[in-house]
Structures are given as C-alpha cells and as structure tokens.
N, C-alpha and C. Protein backbone atom coordinates (compact mmCIF):
# COMPACT_ATOMS: atom_id res chain seq x y z
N UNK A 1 17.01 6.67 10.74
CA UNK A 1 16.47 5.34 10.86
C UNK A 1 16.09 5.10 12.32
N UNK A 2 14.94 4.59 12.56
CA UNK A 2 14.75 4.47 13.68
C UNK A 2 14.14 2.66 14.06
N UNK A 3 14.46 1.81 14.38
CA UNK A 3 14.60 0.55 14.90
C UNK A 3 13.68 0.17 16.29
N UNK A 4 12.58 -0.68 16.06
CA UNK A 4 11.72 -0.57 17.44
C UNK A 4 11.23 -1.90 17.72
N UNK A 5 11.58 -2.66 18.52
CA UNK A 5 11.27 -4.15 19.04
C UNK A 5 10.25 -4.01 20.04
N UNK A 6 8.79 -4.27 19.72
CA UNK A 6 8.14 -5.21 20.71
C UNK A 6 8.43 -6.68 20.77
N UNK A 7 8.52 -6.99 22.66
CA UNK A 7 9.14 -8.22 22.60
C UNK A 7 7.76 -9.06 22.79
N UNK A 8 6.67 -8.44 23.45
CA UNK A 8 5.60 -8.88 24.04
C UNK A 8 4.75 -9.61 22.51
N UNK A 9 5.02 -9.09 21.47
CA UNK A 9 4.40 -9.65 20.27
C UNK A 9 5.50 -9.84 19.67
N UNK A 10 6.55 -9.67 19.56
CA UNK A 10 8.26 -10.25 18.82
C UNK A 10 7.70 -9.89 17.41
N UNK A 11 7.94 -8.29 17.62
CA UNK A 11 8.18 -7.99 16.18
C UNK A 11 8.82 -6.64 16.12
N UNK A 12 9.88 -6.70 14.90
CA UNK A 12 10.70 -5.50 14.86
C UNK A 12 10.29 -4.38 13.57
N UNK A 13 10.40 -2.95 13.82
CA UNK A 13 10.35 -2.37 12.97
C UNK A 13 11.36 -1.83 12.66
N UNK A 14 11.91 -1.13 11.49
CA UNK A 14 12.55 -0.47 10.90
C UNK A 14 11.88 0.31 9.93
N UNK A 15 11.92 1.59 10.52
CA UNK A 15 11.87 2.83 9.54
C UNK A 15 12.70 3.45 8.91
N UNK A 16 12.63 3.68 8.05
CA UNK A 16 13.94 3.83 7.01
C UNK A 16 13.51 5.74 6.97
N UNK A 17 12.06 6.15 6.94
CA UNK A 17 12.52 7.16 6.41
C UNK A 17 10.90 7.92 7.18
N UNK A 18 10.95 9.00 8.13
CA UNK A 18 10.33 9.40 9.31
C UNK A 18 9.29 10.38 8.78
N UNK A 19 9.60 10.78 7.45
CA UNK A 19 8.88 12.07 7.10
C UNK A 19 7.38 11.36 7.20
N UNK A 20 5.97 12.38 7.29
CA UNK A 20 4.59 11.97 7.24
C UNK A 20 4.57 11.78 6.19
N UNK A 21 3.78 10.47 5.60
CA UNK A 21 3.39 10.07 4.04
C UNK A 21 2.28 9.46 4.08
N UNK A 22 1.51 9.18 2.93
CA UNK A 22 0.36 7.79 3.17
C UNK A 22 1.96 6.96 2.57
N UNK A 23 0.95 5.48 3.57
CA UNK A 23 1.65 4.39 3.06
C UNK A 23 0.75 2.83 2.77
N UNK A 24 1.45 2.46 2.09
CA UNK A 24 0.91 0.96 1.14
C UNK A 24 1.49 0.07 1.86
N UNK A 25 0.84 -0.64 2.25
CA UNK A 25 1.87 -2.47 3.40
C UNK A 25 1.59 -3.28 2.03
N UNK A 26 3.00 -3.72 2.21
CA UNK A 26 2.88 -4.98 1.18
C UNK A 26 3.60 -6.09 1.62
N UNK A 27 2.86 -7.04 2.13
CA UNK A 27 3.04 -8.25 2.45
C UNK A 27 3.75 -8.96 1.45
N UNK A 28 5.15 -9.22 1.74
CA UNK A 28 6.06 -9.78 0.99
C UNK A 28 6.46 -11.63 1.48
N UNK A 29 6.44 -12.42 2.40
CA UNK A 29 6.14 -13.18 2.90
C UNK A 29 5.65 -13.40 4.42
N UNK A 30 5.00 -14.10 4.84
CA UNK A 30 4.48 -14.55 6.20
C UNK A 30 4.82 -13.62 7.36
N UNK A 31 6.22 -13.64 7.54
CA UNK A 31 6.48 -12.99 8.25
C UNK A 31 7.25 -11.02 8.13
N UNK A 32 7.17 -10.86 7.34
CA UNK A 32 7.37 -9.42 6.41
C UNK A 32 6.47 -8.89 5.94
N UNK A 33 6.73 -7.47 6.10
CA UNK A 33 5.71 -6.81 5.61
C UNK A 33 6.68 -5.60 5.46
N UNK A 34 6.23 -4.80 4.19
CA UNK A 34 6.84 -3.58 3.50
C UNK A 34 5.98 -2.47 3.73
N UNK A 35 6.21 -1.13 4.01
CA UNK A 35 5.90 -0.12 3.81
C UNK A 35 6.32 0.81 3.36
N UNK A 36 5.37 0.59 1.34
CA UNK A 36 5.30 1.28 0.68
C UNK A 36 5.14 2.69 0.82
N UNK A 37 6.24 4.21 0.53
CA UNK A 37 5.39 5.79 0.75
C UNK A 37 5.72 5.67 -1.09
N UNK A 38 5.76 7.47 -0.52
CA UNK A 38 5.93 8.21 -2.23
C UNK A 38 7.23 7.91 -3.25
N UNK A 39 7.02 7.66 -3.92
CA UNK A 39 7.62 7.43 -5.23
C UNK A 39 8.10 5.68 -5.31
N UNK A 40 7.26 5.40 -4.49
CA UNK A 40 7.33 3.47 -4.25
C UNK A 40 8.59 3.14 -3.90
N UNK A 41 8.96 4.18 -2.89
CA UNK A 41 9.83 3.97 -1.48
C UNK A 41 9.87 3.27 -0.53
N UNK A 42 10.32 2.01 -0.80
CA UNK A 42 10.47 1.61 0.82
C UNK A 42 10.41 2.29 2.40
N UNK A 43 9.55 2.64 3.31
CA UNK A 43 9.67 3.46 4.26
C UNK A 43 9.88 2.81 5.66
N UNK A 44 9.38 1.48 5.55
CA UNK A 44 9.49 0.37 6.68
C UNK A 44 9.49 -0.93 6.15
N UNK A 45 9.90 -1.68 7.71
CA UNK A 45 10.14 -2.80 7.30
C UNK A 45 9.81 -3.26 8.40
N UNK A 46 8.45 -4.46 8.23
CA UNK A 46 8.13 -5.12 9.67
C UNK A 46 8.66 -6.77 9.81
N UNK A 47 8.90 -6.58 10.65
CA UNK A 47 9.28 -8.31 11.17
C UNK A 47 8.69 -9.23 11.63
N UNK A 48 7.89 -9.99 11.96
CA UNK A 48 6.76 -10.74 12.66
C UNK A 48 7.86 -11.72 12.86
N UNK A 49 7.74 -12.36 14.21
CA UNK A 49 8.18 -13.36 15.01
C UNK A 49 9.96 -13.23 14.67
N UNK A 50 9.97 -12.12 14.92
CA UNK A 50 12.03 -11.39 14.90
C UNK A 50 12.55 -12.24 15.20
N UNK A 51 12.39 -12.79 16.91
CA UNK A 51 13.37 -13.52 17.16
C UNK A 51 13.65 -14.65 16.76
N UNK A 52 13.07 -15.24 15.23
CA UNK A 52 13.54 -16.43 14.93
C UNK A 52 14.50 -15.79 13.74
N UNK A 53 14.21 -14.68 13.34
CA UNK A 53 15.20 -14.25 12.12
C UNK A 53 15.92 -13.41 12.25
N UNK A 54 16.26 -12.50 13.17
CA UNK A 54 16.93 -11.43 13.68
C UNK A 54 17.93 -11.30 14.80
N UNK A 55 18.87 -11.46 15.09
CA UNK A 55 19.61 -10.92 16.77
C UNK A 55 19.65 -9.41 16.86
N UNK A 56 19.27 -9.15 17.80
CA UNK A 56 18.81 -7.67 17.82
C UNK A 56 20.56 -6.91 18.15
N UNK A 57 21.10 -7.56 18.83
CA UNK A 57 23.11 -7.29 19.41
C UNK A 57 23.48 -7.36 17.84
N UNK A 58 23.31 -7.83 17.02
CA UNK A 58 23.72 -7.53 15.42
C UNK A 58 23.88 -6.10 15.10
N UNK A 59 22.45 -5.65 15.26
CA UNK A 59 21.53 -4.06 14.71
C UNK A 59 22.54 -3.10 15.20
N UNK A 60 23.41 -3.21 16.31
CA UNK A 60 23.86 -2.28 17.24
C UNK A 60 24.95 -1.59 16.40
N UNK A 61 25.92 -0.74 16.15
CA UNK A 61 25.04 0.35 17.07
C UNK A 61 24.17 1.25 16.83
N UNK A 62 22.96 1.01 15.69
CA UNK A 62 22.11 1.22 15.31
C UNK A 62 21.38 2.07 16.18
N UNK A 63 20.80 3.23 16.38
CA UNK A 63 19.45 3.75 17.27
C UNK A 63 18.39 2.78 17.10
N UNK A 64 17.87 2.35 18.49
CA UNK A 64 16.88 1.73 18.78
C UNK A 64 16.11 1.71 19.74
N UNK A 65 14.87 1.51 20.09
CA UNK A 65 13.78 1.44 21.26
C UNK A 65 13.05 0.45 21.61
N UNK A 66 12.66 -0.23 22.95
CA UNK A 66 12.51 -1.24 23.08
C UNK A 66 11.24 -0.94 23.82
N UNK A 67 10.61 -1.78 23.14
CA UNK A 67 9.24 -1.55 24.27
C UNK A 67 8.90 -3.15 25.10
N UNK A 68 8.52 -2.82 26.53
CA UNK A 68 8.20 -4.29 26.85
C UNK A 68 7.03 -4.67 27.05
C-alpha cells in the first residue's frame, strides 16, 4: 500500500494494489473517487479536499509520501 498527500491541491491517495493494470475512476461522491482494475478491484482511492475528512497522524504508521 502506498499512501501519497499533495498538500498544494489537498488530496490523498491510496493505492491499495501497485501492479500495472488499465483502470476505471468511479466517482463515488464529490469528493471520492475509486479506482476500478481487474476483476472490479478496488486499486485506489482518491480524496479531494483530505484535510476536511482525513488526519493524516491517524494513517501512521502506514508508508507514506508527501509531496509539497
């Protein structure tokens, strides 16, 4: 799993699963978005505007990368 916060646009990803796939985004509400791979796998998970729904000190000790 790999965990990645831009703060400059406040949004978090979570990849659940690294292998190369095509993938399907499926906008699940406003601020979420899913990425659909193979066998209608969840592979990510995007966050739009995190810091109103997320504390990132929660995630820990999770692997994560921060970009600024």
């Amino acid at each position: 799993m790999l965990i990645n916060y831009d703060s400059k646009n406040d949004l978090l990803y979570i990849r659940l699963d690294s292998r190369k796939q095509e993938l399907m985004n499926k906008r699940v509400t406003d601020d979420l978005v899913l990425d659909i791979g193979e066998d209608d796998k969840i592979v990510g998970i995007e966050i739009m505007d995190a810091s109103e729904h997320i504390n990132l000190h929660e995630l820990l000790p999770a692997e994560y990368s921060y970009e600024k």
